[in-house]
PDB file of N, CA and C in Angstrom:
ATOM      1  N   UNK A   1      92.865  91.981  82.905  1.00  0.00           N
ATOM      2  CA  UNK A   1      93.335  92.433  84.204  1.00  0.00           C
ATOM      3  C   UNK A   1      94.661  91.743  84.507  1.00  0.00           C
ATOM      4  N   UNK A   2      95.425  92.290  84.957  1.00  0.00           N
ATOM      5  CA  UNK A   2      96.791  91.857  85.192  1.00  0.00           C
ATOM      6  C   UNK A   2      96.929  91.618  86.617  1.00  0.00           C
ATOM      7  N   UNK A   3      97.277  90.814  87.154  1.00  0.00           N
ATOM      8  CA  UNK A   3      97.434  90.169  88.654  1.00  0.00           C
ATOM      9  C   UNK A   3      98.554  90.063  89.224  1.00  0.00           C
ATOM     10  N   UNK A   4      99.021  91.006  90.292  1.00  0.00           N
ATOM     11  CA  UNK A   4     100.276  90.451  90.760  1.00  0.00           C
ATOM     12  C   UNK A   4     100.522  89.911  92.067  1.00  0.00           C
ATOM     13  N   UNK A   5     101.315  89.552  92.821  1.00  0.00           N
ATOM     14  CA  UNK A   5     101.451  89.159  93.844  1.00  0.00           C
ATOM     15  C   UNK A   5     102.750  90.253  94.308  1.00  0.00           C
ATOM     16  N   UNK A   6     102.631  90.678  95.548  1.00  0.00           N
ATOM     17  CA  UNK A   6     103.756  91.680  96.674  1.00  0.00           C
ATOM     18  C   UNK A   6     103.593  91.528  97.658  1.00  0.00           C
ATOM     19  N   UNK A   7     104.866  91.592  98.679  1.00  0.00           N
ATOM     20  CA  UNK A   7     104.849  91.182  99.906  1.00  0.00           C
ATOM     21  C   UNK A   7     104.538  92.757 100.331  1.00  0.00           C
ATOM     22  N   UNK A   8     104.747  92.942 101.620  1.00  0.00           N
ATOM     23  CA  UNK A   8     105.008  94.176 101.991  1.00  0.00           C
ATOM     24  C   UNK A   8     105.857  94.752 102.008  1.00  0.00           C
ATOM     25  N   UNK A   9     106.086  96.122 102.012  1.00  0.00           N
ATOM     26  CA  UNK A   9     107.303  96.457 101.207  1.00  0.00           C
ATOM     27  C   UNK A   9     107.251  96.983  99.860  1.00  0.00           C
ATOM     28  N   UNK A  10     106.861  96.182  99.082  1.00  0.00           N
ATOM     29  CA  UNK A  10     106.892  95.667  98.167  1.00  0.00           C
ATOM     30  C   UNK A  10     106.672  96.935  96.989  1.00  0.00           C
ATOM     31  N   UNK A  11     106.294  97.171  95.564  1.00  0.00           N
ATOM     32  CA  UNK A  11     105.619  98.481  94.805  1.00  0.00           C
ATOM     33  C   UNK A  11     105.620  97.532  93.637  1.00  0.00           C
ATOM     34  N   UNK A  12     104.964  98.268  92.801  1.00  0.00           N
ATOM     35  CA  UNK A  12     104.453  98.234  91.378  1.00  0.00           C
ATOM     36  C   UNK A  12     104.564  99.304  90.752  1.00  0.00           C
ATOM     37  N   UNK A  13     105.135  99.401  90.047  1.00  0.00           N
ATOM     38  CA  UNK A  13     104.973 101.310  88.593  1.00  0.00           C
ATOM     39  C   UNK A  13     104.123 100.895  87.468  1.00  0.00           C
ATOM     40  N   UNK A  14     102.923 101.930  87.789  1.00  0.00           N
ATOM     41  CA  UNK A  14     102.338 102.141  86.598  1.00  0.00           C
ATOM     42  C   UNK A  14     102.658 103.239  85.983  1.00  0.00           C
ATOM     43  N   UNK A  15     103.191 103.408  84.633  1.00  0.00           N
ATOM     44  CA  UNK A  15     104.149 104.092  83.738  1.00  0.00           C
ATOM     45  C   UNK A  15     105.035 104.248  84.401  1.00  0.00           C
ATOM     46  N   UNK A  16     105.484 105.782  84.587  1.00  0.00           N
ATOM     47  CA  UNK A  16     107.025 106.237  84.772  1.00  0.00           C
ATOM     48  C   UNK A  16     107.062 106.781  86.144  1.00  0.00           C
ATOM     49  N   UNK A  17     105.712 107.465  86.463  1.00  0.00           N
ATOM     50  CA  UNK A  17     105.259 108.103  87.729  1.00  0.00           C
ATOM     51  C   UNK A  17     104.233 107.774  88.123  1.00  0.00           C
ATOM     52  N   UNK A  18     103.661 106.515  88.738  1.00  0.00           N
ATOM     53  CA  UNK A  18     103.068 106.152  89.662  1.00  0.00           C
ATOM     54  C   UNK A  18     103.314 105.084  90.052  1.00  0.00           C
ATOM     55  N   UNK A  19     103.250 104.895  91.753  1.00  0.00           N
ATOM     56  CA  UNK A  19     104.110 104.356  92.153  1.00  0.00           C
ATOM     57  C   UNK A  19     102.675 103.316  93.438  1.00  0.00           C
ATOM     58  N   UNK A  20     102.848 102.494  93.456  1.00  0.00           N
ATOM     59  CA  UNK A  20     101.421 101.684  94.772  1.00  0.00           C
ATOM     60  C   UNK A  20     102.100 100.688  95.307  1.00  0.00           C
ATOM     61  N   UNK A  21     102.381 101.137  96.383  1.00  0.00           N
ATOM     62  CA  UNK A  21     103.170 100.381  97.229  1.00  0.00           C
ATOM     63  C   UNK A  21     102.296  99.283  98.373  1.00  0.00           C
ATOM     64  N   UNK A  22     102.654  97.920  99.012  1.00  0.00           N
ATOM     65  CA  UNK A  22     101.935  97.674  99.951  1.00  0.00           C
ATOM     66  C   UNK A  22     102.597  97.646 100.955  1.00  0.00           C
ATOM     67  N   UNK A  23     101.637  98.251 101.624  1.00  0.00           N
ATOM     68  CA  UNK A  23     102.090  99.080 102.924  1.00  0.00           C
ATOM     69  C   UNK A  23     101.811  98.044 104.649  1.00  0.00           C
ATOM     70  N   UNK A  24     100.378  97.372 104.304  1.00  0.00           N
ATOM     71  CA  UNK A  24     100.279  96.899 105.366  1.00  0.00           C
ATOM     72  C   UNK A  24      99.412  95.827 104.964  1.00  0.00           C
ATOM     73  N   UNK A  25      99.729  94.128 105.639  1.00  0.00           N
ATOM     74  CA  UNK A  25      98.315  93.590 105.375  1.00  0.00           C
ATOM     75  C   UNK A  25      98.054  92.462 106.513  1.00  0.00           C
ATOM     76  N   UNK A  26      96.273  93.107 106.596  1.00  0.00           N
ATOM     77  CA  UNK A  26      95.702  92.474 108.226  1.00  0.00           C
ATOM     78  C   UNK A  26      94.810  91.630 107.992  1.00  0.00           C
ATOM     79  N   UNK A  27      94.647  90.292 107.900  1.00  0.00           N
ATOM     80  CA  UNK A  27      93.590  89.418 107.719  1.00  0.00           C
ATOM     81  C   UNK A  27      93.185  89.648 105.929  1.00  0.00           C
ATOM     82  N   UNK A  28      92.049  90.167 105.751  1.00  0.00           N
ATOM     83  CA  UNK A  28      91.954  90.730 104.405  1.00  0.00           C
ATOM     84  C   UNK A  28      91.516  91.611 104.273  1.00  0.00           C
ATOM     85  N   UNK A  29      92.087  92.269 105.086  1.00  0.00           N
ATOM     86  CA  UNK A  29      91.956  94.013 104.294  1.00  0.00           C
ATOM     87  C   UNK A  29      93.906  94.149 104.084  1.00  0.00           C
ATOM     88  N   UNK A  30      94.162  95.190 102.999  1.00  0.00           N
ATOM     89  CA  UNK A  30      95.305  95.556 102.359  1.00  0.00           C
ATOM     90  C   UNK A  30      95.291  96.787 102.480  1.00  0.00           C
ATOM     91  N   UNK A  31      96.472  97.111 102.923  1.00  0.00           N
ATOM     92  CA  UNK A  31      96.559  98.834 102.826  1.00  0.00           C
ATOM     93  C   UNK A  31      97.787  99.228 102.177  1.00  0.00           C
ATOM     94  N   UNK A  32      97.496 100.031 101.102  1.00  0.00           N
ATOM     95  CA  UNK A  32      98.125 100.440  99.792  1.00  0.00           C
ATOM     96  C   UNK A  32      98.846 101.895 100.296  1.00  0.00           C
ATOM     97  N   UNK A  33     100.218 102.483  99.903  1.00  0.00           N
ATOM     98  CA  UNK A  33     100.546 103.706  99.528  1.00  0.00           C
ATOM     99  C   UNK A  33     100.276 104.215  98.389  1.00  0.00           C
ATOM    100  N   UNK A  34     100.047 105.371  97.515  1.00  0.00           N
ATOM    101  CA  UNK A  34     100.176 105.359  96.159  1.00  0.00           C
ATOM    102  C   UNK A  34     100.662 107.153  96.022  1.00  0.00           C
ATOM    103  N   UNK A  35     101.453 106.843  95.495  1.00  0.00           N
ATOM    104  CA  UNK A  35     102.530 108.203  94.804  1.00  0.00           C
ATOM    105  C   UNK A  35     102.466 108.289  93.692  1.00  0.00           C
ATOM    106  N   UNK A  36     101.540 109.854  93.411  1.00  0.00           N
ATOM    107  CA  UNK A  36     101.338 110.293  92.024  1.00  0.00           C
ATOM    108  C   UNK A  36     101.076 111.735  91.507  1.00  0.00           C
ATOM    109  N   UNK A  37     101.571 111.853  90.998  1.00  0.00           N
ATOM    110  CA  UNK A  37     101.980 113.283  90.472  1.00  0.00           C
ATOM    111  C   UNK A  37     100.259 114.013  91.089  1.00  0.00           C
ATOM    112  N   UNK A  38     100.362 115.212  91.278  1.00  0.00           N
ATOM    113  CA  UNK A  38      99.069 116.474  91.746  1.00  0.00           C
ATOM    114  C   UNK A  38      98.105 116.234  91.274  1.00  0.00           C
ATOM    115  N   UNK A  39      98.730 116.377  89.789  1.00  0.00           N
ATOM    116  CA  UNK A  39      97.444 116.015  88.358  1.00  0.00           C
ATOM    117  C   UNK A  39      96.537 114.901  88.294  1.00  0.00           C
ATOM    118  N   UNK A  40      97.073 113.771  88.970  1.00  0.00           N
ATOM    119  CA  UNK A  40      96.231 112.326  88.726  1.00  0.00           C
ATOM    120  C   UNK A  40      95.491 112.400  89.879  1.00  0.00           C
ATOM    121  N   UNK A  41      94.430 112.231  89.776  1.00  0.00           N
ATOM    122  CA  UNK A  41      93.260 112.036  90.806  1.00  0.00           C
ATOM    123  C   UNK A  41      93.261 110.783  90.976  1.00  0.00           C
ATOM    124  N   UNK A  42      93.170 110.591  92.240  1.00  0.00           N
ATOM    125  CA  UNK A  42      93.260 109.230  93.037  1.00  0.00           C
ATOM    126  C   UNK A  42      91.829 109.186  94.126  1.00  0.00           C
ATOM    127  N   UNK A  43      91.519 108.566  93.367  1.00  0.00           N
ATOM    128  CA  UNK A  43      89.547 107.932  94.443  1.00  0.00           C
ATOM    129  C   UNK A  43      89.505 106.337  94.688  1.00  0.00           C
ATOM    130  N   UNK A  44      88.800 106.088  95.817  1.00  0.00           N
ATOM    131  CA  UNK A  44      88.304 104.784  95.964  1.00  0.00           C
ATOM    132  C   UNK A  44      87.666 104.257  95.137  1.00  0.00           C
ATOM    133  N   UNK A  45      86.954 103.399  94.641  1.00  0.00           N
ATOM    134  CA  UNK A  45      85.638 103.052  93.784  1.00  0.00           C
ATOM    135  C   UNK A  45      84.730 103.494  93.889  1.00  0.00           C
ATOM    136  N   UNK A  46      84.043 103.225  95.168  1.00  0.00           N
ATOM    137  CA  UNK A  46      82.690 104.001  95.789  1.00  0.00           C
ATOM    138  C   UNK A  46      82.996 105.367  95.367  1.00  0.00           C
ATOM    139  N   UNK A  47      84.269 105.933  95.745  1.00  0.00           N
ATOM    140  CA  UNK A  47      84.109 107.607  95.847  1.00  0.00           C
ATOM    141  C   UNK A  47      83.893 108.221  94.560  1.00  0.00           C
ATOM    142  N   UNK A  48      84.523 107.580  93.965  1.00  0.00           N
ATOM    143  CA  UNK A  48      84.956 107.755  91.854  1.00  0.00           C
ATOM    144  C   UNK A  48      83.143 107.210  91.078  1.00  0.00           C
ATOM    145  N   UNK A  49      82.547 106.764  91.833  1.00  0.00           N
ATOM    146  CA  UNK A  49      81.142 106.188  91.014  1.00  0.00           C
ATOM    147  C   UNK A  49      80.084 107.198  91.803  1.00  0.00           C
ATOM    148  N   UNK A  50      80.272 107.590  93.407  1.00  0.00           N
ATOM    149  CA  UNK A  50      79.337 108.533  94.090  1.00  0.00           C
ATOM    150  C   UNK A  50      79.307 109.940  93.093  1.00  0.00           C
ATOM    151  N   UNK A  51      80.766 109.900  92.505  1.00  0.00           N
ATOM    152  CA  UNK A  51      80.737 111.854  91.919  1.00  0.00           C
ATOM    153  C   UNK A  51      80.206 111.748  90.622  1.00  0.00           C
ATOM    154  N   UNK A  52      80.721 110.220  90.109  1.00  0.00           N
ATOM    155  CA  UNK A  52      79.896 109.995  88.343  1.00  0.00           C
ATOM    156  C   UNK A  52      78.474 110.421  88.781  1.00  0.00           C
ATOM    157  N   UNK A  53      78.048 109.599  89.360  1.00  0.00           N
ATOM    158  CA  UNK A  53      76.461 109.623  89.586  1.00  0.00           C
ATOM    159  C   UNK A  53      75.635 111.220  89.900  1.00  0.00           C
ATOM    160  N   UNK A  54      76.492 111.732  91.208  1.00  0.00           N
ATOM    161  CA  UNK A  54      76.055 113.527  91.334  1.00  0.00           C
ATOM    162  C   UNK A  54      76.260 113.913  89.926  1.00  0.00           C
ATOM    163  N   UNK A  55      77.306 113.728  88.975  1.00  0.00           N
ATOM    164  CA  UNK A  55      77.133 114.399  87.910  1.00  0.00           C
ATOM    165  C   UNK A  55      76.214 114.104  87.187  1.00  0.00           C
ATOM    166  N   UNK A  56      75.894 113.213  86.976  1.00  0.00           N
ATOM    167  CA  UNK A  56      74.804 112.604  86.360  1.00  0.00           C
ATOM    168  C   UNK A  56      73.797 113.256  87.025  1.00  0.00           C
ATOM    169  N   UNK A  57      73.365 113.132  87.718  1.00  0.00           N
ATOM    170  CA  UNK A  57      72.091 114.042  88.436  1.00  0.00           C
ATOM    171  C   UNK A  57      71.998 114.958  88.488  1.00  0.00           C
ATOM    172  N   UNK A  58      73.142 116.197  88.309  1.00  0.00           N
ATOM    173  CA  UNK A  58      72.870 117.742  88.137  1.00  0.00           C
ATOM    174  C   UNK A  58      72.835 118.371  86.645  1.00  0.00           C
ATOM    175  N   UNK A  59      73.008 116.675  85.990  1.00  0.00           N
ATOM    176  CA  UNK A  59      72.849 117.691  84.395  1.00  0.00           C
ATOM    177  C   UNK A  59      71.115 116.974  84.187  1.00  0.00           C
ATOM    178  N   UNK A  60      70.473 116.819  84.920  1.00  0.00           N
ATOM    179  CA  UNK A  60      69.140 116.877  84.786  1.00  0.00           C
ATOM    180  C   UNK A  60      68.064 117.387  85.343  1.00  0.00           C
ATOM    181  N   UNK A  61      67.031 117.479  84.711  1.00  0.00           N
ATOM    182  CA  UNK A  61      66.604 119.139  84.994  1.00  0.00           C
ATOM    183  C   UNK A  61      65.001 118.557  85.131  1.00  0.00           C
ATOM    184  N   UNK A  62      64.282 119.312  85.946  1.00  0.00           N
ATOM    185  CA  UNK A  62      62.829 118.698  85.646  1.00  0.00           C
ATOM    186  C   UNK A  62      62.181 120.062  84.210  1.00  0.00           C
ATOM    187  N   UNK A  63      61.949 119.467  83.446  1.00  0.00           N
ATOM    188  CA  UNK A  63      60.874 120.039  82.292  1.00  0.00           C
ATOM    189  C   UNK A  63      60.193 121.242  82.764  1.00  0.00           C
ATOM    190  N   UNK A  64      59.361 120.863  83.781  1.00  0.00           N
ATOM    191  CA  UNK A  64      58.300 121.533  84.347  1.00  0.00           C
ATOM    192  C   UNK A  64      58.864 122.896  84.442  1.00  0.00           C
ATOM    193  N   UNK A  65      59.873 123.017  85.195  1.00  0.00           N
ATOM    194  CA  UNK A  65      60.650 123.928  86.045  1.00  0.00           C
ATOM    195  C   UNK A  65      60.754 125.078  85.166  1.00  0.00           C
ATOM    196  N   UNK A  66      61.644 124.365  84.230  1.00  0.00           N
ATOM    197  CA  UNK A  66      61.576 125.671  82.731  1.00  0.00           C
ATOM    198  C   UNK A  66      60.872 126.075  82.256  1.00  0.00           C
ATOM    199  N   UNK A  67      59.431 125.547  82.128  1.00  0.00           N
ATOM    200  CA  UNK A  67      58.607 126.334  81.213  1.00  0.00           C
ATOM    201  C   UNK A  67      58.044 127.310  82.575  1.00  0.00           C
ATOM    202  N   UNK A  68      58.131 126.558  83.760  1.00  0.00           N
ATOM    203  CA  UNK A  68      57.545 127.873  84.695  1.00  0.00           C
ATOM    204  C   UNK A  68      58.955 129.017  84.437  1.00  0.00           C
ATOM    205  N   UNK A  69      60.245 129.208  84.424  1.00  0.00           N
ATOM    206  CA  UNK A  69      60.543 129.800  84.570  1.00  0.00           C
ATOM    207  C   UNK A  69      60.456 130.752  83.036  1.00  0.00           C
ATOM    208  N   UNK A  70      60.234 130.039  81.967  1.00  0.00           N
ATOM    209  CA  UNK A  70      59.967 130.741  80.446  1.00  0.00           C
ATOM    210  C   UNK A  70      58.437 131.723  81.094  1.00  0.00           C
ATOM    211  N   UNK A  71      57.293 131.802  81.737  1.00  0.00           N
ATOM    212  CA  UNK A  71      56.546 132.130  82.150  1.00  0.00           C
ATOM    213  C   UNK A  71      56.589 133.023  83.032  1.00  0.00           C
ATOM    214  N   UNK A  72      57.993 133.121  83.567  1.00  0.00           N
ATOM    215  CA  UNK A  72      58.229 134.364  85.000  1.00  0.00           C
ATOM    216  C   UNK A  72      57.720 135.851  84.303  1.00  0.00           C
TER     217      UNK A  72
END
């Protein structure tokens, strides 16, 4: 993990086009800008592990279900 230190103001580039700026900071919470092309999806942690997980849960199926529906 790479660690930096920025005042406000301040940015970081990751590659060529993305850009995370700090924007504001109150006690300890930090509030970030981040500029990045359409294509790059940008999530919180929580939000990026809540959709892993739904996915995870809709590619499973109860057993049961299918053989009732092999039976319709």
């Amino acid at each position: 993990m790479l660690v930096l230190s920025r005042k406000v103001g301040e940015s970081i580039m990751i590659g060529e086009d993305i850009k995370v700026k700090v924007i504001a900071v109150d006690g300890d919470q930090v509030k970030l800008g981040i500029e990045a092309p359409r294509s790059v999806k940008v999530d919180r942690q929580e939000v990026f592990e809540a959709i892993q997980q739904e996915n995870r849960d809709a590619t499973q199926f109860d057993t049961n279900l299918l053989e009732q529906l092999k039976n319709y």
